[in-house]
PDB file of N, CA and C in Angstrom:
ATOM      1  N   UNK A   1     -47.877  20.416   0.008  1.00  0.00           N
ATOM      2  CA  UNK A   1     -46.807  19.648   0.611  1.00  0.00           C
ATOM      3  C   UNK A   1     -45.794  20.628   1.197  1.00  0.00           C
ATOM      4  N   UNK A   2     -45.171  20.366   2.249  1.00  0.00           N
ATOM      5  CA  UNK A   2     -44.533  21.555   3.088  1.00  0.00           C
ATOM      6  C   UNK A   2     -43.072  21.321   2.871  1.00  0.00           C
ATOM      7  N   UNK A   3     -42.017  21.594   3.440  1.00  0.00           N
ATOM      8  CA  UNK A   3     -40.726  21.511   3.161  1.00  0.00           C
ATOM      9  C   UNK A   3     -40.007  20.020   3.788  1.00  0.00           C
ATOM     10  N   UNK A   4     -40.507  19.849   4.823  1.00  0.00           N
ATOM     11  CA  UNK A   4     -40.282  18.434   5.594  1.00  0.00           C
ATOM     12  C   UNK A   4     -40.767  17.139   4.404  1.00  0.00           C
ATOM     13  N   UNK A   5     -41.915  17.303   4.444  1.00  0.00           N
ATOM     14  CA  UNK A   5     -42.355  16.230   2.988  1.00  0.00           C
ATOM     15  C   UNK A   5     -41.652  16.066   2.152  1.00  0.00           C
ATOM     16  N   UNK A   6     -41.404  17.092   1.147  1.00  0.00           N
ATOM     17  CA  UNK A   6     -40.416  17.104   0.293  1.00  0.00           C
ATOM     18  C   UNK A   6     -39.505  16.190   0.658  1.00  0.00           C
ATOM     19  N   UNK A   7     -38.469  16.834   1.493  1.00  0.00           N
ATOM     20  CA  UNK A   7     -37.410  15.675   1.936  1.00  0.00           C
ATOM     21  C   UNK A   7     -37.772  14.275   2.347  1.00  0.00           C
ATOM     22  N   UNK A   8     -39.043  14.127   2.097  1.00  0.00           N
ATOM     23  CA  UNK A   8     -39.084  12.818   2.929  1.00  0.00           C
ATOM     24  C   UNK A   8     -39.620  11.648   1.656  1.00  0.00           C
ATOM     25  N   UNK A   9     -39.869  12.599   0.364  1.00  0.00           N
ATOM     26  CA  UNK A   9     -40.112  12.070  -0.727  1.00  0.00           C
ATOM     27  C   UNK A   9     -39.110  10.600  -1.267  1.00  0.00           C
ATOM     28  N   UNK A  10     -39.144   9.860  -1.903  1.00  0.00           N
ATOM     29  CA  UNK A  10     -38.775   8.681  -2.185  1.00  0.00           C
ATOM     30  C   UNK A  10     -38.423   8.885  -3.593  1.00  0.00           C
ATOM     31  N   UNK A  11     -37.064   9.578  -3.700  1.00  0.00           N
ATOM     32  CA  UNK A  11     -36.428  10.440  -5.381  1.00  0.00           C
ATOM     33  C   UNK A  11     -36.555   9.036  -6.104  1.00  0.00           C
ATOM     34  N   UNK A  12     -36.072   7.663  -5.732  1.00  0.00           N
ATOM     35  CA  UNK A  12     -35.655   6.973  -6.634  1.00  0.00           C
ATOM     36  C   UNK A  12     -37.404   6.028  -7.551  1.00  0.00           C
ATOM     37  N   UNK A  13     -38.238   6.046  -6.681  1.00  0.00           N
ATOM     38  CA  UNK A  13     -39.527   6.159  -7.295  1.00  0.00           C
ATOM     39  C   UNK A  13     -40.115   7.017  -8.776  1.00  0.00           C
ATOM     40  N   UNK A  14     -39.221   8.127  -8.956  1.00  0.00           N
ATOM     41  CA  UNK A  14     -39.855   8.539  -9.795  1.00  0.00           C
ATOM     42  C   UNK A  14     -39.316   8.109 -11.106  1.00  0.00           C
ATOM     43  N   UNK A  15     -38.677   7.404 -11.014  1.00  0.00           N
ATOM     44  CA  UNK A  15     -37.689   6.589 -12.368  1.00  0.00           C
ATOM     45  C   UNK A  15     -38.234   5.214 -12.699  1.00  0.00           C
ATOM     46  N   UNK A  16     -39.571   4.441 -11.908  1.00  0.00           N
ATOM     47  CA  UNK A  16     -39.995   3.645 -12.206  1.00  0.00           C
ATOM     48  C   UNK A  16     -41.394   3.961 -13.510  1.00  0.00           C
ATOM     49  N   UNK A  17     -41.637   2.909 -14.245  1.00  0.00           N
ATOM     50  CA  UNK A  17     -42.724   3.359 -14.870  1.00  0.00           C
ATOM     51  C   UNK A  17     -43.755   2.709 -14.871  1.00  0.00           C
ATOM     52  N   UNK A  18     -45.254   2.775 -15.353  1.00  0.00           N
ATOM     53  CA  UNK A  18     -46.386   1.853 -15.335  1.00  0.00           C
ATOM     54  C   UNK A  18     -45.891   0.719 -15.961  1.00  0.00           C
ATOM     55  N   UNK A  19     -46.713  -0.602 -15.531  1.00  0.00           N
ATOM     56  CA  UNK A  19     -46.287  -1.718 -16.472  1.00  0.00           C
ATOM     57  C   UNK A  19     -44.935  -2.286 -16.490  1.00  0.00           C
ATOM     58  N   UNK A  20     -43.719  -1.888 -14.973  1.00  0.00           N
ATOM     59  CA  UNK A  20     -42.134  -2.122 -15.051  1.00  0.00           C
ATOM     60  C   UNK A  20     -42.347  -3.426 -13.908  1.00  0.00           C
ATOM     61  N   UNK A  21     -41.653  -4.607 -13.878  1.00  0.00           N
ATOM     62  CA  UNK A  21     -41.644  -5.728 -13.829  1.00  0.00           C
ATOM     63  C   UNK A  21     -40.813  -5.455 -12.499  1.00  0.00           C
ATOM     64  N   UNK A  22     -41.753  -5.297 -11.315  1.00  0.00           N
ATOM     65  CA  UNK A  22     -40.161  -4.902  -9.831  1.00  0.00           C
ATOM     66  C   UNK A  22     -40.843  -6.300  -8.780  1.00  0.00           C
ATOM     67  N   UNK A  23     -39.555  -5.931  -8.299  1.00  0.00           N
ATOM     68  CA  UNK A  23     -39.098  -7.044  -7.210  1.00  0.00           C
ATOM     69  C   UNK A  23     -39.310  -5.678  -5.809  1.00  0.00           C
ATOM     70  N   UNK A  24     -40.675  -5.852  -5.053  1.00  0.00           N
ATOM     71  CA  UNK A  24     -40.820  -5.082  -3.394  1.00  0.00           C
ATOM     72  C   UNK A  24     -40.555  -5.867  -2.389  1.00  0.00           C
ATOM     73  N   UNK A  25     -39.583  -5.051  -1.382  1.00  0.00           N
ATOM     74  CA  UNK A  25     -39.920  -5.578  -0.160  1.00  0.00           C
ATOM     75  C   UNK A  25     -40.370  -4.733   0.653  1.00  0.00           C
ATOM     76  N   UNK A  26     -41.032  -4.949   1.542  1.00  0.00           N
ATOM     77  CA  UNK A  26     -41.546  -4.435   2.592  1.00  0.00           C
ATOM     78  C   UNK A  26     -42.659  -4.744   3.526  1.00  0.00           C
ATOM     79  N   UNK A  27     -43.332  -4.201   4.341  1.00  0.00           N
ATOM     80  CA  UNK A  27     -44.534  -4.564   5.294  1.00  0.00           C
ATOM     81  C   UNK A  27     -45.779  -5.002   4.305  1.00  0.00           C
ATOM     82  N   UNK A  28     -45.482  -5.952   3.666  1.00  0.00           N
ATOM     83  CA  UNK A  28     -47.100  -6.162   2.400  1.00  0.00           C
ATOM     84  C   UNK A  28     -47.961  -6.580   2.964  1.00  0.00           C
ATOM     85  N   UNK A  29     -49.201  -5.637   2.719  1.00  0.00           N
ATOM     86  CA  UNK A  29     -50.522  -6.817   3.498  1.00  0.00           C
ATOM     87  C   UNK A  29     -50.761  -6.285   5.120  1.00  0.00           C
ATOM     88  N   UNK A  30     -50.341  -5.288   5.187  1.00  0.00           N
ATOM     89  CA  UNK A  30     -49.869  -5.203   7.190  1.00  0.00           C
ATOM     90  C   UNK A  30     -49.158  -6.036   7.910  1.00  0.00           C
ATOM     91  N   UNK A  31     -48.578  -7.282   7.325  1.00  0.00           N
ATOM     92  CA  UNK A  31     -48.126  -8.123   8.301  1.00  0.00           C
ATOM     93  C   UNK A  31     -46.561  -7.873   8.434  1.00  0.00           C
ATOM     94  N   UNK A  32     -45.859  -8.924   8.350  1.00  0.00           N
ATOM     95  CA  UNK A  32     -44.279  -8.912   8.520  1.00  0.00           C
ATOM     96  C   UNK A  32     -43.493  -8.549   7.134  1.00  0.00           C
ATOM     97  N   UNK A  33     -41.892  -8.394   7.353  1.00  0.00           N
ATOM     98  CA  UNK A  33     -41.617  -7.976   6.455  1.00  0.00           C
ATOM     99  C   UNK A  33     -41.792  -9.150   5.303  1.00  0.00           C
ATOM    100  N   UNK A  34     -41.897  -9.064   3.794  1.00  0.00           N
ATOM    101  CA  UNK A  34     -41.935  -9.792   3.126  1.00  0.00           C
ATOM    102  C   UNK A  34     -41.199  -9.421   1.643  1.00  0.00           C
ATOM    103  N   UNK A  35     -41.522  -9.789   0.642  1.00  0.00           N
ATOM    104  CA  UNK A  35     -41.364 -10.002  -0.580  1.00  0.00           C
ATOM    105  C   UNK A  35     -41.888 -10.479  -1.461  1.00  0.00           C
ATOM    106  N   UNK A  36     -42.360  -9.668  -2.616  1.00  0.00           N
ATOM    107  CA  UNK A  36     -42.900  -9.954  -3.554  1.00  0.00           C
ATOM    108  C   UNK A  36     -43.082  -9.534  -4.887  1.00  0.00           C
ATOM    109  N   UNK A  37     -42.904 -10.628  -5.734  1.00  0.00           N
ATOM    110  CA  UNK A  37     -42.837  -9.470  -7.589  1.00  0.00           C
ATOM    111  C   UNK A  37     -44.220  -9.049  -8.456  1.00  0.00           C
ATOM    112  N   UNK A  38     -44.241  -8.181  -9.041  1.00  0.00           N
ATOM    113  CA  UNK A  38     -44.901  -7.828  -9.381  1.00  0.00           C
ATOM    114  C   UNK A  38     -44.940  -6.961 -10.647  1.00  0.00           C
ATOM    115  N   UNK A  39     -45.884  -6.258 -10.943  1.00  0.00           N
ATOM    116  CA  UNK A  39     -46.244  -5.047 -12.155  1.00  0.00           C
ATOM    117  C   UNK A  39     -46.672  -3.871 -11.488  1.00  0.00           C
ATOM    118  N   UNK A  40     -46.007  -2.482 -11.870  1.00  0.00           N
ATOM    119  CA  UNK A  40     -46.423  -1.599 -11.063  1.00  0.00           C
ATOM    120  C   UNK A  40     -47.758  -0.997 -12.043  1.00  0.00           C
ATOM    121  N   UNK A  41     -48.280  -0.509 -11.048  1.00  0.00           N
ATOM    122  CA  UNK A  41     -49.704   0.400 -12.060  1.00  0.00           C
ATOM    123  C   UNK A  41     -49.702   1.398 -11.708  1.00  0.00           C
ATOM    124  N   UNK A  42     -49.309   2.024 -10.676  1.00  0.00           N
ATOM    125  CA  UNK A  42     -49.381   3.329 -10.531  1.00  0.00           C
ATOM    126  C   UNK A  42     -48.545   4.025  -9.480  1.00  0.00           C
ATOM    127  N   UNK A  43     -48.005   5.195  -9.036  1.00  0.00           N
ATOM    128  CA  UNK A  43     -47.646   5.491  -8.018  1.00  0.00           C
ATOM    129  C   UNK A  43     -48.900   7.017  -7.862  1.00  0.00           C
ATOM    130  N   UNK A  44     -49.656   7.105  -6.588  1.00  0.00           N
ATOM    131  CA  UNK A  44     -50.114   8.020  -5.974  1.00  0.00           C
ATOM    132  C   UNK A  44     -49.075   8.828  -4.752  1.00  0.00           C
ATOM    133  N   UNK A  45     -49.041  10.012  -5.364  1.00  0.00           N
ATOM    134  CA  UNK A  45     -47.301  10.993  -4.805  1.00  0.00           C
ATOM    135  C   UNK A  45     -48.299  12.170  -3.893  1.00  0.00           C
ATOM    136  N   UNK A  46     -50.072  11.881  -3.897  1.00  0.00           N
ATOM    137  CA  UNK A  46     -50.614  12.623  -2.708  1.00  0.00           C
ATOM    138  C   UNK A  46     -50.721  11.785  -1.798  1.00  0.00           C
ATOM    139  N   UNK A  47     -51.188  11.010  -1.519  1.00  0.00           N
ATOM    140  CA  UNK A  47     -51.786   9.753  -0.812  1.00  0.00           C
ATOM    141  C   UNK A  47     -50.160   9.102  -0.314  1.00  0.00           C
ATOM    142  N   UNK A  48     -49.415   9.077  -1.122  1.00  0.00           N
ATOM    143  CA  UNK A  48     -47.783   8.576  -0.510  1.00  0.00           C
ATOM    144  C   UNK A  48     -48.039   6.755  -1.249  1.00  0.00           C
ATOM    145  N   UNK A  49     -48.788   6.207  -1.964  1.00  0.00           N
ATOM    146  CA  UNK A  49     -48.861   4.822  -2.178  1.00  0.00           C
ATOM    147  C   UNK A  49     -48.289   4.413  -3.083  1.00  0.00           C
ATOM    148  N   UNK A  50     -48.132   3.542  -3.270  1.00  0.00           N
ATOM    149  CA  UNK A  50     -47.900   2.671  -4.973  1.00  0.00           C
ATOM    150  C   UNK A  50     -48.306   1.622  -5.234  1.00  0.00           C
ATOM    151  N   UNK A  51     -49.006   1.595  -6.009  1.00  0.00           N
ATOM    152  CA  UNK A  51     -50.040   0.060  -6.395  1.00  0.00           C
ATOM    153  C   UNK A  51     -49.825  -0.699  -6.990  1.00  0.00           C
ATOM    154  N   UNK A  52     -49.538  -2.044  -7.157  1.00  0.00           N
ATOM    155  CA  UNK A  52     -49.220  -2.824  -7.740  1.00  0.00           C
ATOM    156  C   UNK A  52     -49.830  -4.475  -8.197  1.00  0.00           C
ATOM    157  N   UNK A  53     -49.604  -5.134  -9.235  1.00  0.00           N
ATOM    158  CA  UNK A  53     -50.497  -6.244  -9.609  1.00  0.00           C
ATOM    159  C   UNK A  53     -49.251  -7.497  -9.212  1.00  0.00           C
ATOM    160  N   UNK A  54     -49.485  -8.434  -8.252  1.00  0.00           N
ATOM    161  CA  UNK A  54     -48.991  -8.801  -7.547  1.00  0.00           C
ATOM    162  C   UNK A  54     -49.062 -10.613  -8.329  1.00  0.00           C
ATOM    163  N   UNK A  55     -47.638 -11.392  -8.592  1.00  0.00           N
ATOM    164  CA  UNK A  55     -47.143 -12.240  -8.886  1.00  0.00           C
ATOM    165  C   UNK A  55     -48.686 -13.411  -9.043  1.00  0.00           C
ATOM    166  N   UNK A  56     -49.346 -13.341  -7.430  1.00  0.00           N
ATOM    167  CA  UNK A  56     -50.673 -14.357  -7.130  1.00  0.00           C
ATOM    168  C   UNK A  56     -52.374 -13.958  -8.021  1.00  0.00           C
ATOM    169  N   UNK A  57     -51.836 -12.325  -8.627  1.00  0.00           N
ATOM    170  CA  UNK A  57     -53.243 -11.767  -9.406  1.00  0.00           C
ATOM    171  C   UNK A  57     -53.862 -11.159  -8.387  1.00  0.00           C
ATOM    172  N   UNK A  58     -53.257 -10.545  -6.873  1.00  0.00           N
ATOM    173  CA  UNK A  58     -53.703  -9.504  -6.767  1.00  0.00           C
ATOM    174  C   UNK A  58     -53.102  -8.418  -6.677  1.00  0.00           C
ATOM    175  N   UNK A  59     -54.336  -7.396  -6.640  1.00  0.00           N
ATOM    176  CA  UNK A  59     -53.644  -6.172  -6.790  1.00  0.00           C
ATOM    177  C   UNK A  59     -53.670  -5.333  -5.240  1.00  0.00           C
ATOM    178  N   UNK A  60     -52.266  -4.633  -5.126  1.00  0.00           N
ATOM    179  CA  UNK A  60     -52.100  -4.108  -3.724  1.00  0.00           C
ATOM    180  C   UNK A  60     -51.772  -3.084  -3.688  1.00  0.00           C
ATOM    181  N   UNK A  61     -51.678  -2.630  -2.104  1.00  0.00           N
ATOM    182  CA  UNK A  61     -51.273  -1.034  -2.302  1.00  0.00           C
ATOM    183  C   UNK A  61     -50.509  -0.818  -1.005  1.00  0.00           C
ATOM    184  N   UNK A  62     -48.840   0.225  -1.126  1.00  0.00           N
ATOM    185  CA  UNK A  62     -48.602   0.233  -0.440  1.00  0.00           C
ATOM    186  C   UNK A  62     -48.036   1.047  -0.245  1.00  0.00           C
ATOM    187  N   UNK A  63     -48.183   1.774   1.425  1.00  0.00           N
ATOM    188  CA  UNK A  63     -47.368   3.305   1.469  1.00  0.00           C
ATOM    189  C   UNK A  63     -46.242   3.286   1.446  1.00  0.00           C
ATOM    190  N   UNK A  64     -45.655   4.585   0.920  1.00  0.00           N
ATOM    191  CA  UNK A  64     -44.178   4.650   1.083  1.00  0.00           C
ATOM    192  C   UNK A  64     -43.367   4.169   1.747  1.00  0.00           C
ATOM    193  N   UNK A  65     -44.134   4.520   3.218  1.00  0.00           N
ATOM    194  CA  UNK A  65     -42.865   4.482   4.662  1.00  0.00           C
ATOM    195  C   UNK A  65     -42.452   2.547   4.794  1.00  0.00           C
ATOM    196  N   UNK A  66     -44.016   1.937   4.181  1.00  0.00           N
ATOM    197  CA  UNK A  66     -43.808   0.531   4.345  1.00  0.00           C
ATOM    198  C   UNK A  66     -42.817  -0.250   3.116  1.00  0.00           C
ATOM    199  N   UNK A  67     -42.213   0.412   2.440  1.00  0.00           N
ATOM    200  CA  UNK A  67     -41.505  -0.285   1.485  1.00  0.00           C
ATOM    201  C   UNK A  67     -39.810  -0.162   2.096  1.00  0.00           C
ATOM    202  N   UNK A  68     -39.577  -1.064   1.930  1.00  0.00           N
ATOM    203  CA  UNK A  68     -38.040  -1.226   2.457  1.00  0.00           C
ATOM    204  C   UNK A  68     -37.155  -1.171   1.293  1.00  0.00           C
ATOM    205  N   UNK A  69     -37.445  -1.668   0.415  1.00  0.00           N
ATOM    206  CA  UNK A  69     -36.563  -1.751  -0.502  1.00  0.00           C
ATOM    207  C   UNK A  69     -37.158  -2.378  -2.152  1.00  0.00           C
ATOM    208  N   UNK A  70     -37.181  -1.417  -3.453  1.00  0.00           N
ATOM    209  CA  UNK A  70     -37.894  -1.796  -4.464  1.00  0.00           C
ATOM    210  C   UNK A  70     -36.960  -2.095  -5.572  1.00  0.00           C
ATOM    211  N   UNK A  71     -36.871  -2.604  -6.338  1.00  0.00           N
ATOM    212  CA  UNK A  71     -36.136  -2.884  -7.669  1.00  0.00           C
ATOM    213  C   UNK A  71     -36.810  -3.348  -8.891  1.00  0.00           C
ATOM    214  N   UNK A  72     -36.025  -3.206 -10.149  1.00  0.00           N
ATOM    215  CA  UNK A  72     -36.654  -3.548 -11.044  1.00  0.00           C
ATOM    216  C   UNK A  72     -35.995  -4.951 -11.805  1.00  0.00           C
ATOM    217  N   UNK A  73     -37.253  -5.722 -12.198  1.00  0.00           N
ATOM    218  CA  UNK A  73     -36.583  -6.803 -12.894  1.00  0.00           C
ATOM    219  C   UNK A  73     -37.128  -6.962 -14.050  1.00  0.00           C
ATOM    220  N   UNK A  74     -36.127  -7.974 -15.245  1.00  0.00           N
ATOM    221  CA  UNK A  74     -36.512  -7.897 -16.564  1.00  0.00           C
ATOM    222  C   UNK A  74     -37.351  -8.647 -16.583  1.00  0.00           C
ATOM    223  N   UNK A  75     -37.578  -9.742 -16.145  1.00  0.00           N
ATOM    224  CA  UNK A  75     -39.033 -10.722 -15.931  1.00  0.00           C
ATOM    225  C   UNK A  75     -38.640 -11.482 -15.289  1.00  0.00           C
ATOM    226  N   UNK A  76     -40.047 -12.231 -15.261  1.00  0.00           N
ATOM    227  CA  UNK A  76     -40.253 -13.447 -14.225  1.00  0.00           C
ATOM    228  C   UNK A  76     -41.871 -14.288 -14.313  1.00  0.00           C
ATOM    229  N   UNK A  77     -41.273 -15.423 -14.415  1.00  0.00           N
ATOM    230  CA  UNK A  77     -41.960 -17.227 -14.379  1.00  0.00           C
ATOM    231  C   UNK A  77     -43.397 -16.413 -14.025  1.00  0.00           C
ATOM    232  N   UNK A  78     -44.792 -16.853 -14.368  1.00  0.00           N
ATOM    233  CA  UNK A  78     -45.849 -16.768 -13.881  1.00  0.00           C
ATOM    234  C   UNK A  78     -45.869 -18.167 -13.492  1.00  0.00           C
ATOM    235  N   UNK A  79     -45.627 -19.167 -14.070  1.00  0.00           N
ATOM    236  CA  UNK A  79     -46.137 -21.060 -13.416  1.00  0.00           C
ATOM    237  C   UNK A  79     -45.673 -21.431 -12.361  1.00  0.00           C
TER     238      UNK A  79
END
């Protein structure tokens, strides 16, 4: 990773953990912007992704640049 990357890293990502209950927005799916909650499972910091198990039971993946904005929540309704 070169010096530009670095800076282009996403600091507040690394404070999330497997299994943390977040609220994403961003380009999900390729389409428009959206929103959606979920369970994180992983973040990949070569690849730039973060994967996640998604409110409907699936599981997604999405690059950095496409996330607009992530948070964490204490839970939320599956019914």
């Amino acid at each position: 990773m070169d010096e530009e990357e670095a800076q282009n890293e996403p600091e507040y990502l690394k404070y999330f953990k497997r299994k943390q209950k977040i609220n994403l927005r961003g380009r999900l799916h390729g389409g428009p912007v959206e929103s959606e909650r979920g369970e994180l499972c992983g973040i990949d910091w070569t690849h730039r992704t973060l994967t996640y198990h998604g409110e409907f039971g699936l599981y997604n993946t999405v690059r950095f640049d496409e996330i607009y904005e992530i948070e964490p929540i204490a839970h939320y309704r599956t019914s």
